[in-house]
C-alpha atoms as a PDB file:
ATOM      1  CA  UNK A   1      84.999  92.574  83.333  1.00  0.00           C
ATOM      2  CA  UNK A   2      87.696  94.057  81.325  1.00  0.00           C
ATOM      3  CA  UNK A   3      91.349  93.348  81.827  1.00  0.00           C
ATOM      4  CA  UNK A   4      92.311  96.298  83.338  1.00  0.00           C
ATOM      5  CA  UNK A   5      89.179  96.181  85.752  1.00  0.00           C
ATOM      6  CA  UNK A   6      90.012  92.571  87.120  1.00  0.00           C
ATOM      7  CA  UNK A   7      93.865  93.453  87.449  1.00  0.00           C
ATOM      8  CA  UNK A   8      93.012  96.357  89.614  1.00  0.00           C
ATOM      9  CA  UNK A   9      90.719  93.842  91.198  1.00  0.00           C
ATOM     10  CA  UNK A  10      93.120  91.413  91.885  1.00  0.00           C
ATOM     11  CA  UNK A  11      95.772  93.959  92.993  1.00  0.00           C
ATOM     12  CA  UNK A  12      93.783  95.429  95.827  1.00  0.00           C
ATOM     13  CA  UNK A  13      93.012  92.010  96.906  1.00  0.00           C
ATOM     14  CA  UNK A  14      96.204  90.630  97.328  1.00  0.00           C
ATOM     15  CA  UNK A  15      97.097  93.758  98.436  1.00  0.00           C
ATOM     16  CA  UNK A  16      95.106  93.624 101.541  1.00  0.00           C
ATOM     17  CA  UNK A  17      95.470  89.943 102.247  1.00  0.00           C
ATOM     18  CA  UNK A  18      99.152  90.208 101.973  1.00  0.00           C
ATOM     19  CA  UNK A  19      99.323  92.952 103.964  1.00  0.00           C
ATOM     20  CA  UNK A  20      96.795  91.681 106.564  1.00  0.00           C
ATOM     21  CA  UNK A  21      99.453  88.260 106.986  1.00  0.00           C
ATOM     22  CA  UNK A  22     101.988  89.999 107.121  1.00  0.00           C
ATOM     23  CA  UNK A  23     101.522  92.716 109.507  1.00  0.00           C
ATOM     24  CA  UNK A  24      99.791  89.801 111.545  1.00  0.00           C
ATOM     25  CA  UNK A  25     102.782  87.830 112.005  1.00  0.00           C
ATOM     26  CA  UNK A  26     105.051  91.000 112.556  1.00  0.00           C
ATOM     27  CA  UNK A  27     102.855  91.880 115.518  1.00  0.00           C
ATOM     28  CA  UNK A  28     102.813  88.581 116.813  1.00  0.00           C
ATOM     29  CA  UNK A  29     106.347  88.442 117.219  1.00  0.00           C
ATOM     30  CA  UNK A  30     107.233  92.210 117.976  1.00  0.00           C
ATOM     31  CA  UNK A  31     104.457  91.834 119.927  1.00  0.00           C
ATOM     32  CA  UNK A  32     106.105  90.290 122.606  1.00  0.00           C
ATOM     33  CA  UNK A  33     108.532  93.196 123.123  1.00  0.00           C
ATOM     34  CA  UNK A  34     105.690  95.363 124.664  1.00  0.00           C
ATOM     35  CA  UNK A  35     104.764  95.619 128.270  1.00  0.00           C
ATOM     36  CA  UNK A  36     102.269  93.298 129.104  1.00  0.00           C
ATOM     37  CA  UNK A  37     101.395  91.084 125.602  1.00  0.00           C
ATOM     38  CA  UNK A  38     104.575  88.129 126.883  1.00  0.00           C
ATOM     39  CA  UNK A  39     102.269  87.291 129.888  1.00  0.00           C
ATOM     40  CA  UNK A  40      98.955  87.358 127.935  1.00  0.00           C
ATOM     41  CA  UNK A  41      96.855  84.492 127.188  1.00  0.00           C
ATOM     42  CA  UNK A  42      96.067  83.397 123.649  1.00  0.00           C
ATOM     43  CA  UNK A  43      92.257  84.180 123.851  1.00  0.00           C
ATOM     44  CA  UNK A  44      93.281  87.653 124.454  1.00  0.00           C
ATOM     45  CA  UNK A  45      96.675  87.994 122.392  1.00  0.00           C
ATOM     46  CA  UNK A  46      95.344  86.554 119.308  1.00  0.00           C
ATOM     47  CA  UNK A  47      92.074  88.366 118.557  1.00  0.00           C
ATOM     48  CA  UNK A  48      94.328  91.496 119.404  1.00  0.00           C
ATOM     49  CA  UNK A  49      97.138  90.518 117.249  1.00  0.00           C
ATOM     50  CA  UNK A  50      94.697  90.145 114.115  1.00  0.00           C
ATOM     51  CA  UNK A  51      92.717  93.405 114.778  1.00  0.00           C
ATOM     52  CA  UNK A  52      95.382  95.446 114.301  1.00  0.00           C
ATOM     53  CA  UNK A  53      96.857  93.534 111.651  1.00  0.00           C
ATOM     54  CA  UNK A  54      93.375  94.880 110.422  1.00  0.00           C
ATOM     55  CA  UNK A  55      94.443  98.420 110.919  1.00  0.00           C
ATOM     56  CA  UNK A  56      97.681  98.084 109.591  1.00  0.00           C
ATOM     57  CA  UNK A  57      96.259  96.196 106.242  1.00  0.00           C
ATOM     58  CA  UNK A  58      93.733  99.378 106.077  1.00  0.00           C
ATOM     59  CA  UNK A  59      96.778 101.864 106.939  1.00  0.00           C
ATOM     60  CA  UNK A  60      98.855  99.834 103.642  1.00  0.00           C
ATOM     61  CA  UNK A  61      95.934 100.517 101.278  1.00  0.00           C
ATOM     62  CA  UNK A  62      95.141 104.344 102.057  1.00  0.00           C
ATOM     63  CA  UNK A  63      99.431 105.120 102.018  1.00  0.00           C
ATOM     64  CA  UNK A  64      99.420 102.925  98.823  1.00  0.00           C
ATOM     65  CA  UNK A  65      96.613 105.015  97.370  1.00  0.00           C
ATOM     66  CA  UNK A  66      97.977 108.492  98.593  1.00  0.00           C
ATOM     67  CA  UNK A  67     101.885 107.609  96.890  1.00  0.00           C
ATOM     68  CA  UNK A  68      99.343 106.554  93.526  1.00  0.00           C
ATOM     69  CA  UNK A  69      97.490 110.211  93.875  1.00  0.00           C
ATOM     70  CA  UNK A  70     100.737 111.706  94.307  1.00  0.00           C
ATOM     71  CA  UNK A  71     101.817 110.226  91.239  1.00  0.00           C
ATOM     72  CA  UNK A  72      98.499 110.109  89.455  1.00  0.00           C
ATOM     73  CA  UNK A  73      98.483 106.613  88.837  1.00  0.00           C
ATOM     74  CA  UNK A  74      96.148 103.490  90.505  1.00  0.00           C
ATOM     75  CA  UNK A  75      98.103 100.587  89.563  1.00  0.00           C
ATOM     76  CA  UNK A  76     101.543 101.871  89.093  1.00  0.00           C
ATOM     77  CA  UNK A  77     105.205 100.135  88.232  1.00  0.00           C
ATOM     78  CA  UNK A  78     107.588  99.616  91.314  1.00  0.00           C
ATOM     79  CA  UNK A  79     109.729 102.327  90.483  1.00  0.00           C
ATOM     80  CA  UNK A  80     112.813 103.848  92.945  1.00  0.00           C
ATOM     81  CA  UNK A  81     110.894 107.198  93.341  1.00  0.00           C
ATOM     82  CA  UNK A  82     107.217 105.171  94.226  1.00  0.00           C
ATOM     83  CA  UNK A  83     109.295 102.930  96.772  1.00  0.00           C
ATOM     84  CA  UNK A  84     111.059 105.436  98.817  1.00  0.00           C
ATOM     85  CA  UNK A  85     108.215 108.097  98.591  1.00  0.00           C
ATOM     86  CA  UNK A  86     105.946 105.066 100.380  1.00  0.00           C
ATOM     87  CA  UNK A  87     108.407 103.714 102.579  1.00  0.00           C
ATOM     88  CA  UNK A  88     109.278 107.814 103.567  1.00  0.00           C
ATOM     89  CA  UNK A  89     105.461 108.403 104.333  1.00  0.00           C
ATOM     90  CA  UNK A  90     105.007 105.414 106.302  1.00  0.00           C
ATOM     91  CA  UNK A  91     107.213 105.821 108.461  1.00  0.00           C
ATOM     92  CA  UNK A  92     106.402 109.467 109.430  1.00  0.00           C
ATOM     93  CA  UNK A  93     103.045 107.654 109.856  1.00  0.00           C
ATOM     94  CA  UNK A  94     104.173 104.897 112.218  1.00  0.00           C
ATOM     95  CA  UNK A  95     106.354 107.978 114.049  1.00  0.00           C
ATOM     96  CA  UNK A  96     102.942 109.760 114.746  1.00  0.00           C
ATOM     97  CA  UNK A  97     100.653 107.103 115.518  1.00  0.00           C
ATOM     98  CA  UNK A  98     103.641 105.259 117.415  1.00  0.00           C
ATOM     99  CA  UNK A  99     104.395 108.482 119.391  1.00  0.00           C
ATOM    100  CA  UNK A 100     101.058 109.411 120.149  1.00  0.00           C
ATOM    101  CA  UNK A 101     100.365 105.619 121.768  1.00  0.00           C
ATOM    102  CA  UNK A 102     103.041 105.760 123.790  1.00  0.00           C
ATOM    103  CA  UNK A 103     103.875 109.101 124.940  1.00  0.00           C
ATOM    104  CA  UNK A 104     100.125 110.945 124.748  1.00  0.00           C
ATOM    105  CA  UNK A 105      97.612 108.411 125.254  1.00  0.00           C
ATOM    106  CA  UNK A 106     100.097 105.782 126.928  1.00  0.00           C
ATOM    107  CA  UNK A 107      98.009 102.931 125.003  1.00  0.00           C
ATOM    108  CA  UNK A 108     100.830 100.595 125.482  1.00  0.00           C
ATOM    109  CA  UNK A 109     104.459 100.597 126.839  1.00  0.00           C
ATOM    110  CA  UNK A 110     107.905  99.447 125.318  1.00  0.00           C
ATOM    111  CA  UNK A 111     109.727  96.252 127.832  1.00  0.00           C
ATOM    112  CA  UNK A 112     113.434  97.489 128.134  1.00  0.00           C
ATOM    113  CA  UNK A 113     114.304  94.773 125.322  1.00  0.00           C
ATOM    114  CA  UNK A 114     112.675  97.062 122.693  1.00  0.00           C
ATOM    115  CA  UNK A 115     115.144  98.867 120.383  1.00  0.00           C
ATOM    116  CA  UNK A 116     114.162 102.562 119.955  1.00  0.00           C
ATOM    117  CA  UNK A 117     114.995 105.454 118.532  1.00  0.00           C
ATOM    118  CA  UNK A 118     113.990 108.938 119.948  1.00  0.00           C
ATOM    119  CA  UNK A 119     111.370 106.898 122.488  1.00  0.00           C
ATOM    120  CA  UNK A 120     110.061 105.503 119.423  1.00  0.00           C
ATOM    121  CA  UNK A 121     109.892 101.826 119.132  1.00  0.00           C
ATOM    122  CA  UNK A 122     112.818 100.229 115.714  1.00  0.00           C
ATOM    123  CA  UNK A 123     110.020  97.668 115.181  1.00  0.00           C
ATOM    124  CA  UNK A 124     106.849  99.492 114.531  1.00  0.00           C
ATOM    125  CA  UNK A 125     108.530 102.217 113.051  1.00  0.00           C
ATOM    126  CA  UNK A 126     109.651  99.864 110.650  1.00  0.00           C
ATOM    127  CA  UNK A 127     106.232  98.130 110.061  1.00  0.00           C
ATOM    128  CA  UNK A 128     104.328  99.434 107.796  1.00  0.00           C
ATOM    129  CA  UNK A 129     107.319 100.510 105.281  1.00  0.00           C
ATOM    130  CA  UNK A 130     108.603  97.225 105.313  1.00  0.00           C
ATOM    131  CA  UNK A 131     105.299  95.022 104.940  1.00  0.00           C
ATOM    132  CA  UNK A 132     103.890  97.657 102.474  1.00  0.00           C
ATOM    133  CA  UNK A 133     106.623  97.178 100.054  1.00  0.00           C
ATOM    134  CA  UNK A 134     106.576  93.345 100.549  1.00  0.00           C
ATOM    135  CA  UNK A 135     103.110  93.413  99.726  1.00  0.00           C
ATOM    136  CA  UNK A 136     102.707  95.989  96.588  1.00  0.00           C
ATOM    137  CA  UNK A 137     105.508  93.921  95.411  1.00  0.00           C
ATOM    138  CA  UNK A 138     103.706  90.682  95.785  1.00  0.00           C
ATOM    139  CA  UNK A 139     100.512  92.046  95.057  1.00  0.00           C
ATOM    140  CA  UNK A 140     101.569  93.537  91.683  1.00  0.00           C
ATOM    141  CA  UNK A 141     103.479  89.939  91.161  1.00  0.00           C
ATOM    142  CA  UNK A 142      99.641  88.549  91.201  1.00  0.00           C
ATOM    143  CA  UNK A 143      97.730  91.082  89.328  1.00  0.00           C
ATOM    144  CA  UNK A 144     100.155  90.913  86.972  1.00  0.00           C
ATOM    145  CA  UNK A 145      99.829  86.901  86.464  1.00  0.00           C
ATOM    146  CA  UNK A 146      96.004  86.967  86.620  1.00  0.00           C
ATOM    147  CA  UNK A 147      95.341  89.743  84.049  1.00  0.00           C
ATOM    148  CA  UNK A 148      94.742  87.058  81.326  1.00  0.00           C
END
């Protein structure tokens, strides 16, 4: 495998495994500012907790690799511009699907202790920008090491 082949490799590795851990434990603990998840029992809570962790992992990836077709380039430096362009995009992602659970298909409801902003939960609008940049920060960290 050549060099570049087993950084990009590595890269989208990490990057889903970080992402996957931690959008996990941000749902675990946000999680408990929903309507119904405090009084759930583990059997239930967890398995929920790590599908969408699942989701959001996926959701990481295909903003990750829209920001690198935008700037045509797979396995790109952390740059201002590739930063802010991700963290812009997912948030107006986390608006939509966040405002379409709630409002449209009322999928889940906010307990009074949620902060929000328009109707829109602070947390998970937060999510995915935050925990993507942790993780294509991390990820790029490892790639980076490994290349060798």
């Amino acid at each position: 495998m050549t060099t570049t082949g087993r950084k990009q490799l590595v890269f989208f590795a990490a990057l889903w495994i970080v992402a996957f851990f931690l959008n996990f434990f941000w749902e675990s603990l946000h999680g408990l500012l929903f309507v119904d998840h405090p009084a759930m029992e583990a059997a239930s809570y967890v398995p929920m907790m790590l599908e969408m962790a699942s989701y959001d992992a996926v959701a990481v990836l295909g903003l990750y690799l829209f920001v690198a077709l935008v700037f045509r380039s797979l396995l790109r430096e952390n740059t201002v511009s590739h930063t802010v362009l991700f963290s812009l995009v997912a948030i107006i992602a986390a608006a939509v699907g966040e405002y379409a659970a709630v409002r449209i298909l009322h999928a889940w409801a906010y307990l009074p202790s949620m902060p929000t902003v328009s109707g829109i939960g602070l947390l998970p609008l937060m999510q995915l920008a935050v925990t993507g940049v942790v993780s294509i920060f991390v990820a790029g960290k490892l790639s980076s090491e490994n290349a060798d």
